[in-house]
Protein backbone atom coordinates (compact mmCIF):
# COMPACT_ATOMS: atom_id res chain seq x y z
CA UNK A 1 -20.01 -42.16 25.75
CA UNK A 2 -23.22 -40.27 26.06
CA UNK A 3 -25.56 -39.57 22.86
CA UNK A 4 -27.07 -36.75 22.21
CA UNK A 5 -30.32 -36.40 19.94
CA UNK A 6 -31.49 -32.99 18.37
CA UNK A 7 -34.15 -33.08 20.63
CA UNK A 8 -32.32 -32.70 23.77
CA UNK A 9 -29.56 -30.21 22.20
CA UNK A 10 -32.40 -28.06 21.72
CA UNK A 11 -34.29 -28.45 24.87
CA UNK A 12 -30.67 -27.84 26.74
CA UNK A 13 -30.39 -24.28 24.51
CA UNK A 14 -33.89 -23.31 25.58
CA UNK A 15 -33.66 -23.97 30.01
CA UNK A 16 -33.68 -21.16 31.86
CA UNK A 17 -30.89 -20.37 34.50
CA UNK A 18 -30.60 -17.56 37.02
CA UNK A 19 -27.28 -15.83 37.14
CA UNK A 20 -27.40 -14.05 40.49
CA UNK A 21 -24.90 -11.17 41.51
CA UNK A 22 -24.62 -10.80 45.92
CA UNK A 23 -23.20 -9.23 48.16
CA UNK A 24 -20.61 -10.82 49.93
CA UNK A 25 -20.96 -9.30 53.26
CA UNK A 26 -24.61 -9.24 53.48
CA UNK A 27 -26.01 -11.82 51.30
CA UNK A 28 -28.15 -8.99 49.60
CA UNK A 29 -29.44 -9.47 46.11
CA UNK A 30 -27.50 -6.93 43.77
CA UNK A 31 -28.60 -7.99 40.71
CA UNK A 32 -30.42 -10.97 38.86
CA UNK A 33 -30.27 -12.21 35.11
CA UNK A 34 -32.27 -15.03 33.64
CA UNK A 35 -30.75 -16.52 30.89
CA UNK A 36 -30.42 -19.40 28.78
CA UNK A 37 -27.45 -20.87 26.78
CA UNK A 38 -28.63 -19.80 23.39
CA UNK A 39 -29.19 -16.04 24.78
CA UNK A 40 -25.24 -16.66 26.01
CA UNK A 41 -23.95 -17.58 22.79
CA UNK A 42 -26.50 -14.78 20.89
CA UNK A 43 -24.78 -12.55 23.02
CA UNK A 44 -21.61 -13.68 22.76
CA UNK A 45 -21.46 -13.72 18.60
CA UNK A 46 -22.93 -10.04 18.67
CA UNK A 47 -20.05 -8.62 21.12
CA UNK A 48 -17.43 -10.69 18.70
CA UNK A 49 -19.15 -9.45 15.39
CA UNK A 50 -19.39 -5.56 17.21
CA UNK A 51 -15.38 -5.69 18.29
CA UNK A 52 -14.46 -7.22 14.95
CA UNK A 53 -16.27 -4.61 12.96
CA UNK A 54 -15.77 -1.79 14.69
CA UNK A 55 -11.70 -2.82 14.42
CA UNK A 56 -11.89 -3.14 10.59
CA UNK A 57 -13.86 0.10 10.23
CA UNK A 58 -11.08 1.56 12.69
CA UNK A 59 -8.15 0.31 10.04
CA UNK A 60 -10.21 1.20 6.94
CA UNK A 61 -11.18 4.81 7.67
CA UNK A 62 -8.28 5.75 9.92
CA UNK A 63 -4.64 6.70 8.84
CA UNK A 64 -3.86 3.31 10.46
CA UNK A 65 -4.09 1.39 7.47
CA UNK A 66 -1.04 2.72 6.06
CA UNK A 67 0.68 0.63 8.84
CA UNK A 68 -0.33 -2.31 8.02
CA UNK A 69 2.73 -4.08 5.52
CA UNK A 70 1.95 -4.49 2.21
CA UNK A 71 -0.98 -1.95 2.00
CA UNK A 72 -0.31 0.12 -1.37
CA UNK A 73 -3.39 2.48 -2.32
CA UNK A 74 -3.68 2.19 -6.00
CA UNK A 75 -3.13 6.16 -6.28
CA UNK A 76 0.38 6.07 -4.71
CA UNK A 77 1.43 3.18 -6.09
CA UNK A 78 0.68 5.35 -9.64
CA UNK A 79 2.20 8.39 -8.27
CA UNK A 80 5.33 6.64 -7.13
CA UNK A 81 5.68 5.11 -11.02
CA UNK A 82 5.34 8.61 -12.48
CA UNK A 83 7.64 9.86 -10.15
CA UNK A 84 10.14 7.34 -10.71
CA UNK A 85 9.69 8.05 -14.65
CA UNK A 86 10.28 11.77 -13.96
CA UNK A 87 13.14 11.84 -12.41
CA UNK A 88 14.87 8.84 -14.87
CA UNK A 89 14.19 11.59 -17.36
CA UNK A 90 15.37 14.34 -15.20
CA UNK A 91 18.93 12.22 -15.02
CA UNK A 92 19.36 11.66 -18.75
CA UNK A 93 18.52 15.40 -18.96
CA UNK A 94 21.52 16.38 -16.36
CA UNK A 95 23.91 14.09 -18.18
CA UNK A 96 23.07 15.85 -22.10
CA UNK A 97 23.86 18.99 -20.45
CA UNK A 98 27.11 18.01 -18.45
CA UNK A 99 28.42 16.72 -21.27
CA UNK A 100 27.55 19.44 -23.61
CA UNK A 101 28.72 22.17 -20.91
CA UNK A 102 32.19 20.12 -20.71
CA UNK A 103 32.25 20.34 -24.52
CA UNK A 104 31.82 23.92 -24.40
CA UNK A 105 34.36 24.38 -22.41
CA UNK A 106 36.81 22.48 -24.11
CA UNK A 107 36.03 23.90 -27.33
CA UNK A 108 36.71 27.87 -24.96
CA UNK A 109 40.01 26.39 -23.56
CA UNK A 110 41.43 25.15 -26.95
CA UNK A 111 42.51 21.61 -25.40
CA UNK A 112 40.06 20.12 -28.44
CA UNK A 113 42.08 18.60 -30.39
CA UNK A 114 41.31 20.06 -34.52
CA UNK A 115 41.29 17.72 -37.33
CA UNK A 116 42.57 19.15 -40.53
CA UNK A 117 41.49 17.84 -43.37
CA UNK A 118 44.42 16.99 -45.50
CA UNK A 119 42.90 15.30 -48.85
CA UNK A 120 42.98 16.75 -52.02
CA UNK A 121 40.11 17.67 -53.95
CA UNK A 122 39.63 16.38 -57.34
CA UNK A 123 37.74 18.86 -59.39
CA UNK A 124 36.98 17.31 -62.81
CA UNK A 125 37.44 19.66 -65.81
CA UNK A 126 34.92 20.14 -67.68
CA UNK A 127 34.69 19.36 -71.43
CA UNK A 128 32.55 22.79 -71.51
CA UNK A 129 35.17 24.90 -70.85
CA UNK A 130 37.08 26.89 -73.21
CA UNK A 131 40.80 27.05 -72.22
């Protein structure tokens, strides 16, 4: 197994290669780069950091965020709670006034059954009283 120092990590970073673009047909020279392996991986990071960033700042200031699972903005998630209060409240508030409308009406129809109230009063006499 080959060792490696520091030393020659580095030096291998720093030698200079020639990437050469040609035409097939001709042999011809299109284009030339001179690079090393650090400029390759320098350039590398940057595109990865670039596509990465640009994609988050794509989700973050876009609509698109809203389909991502999970995501709940603090402000809806509030405005869902008050509406869910609201219309709890707006139930209970339909049922009082059924049932008071079906009382009405069976108070109109005379199918309310009347409790008379049968007991005797008991009215002391009073020693006052001249009789």
């Amino acid at each position: 197994m080959i060792k490696l120092d520091a030393g020659s990590t580095l030096k291998r970073l720093h030698n200079r290669y020639r990437l050469v673009v040609m035409n097939d047909d001709t042999y011809e020279e299109v284009v030339t780069f001179k690079l090393s392996r650090l400029s390759v991986y320098v350039m590398l990071s940057t595109i990865f950091v670039l596509l990465v960033g640009l994609t988050v700042a794509l989700i973050v200031f876009t609509p698109l965020k809203y389909y991502i699972p999970g995501y709940d903005d603090l402000k809806i998630g509030r405005e869902y709670r008050e509406m869910k209060y609201r219309v709890d409240s707006l139930e209970k508030q339909v049922g009082y006034q059924a049932k008071y409308i079906d009382n009405i009406k069976t108070v109109l129809t005379g199918a309310a059954p009347v409790k008379q109230d049968t007991t005797q009063l008991v009215i002391p006499k009073s020693e006052d009283s001249n009789d």
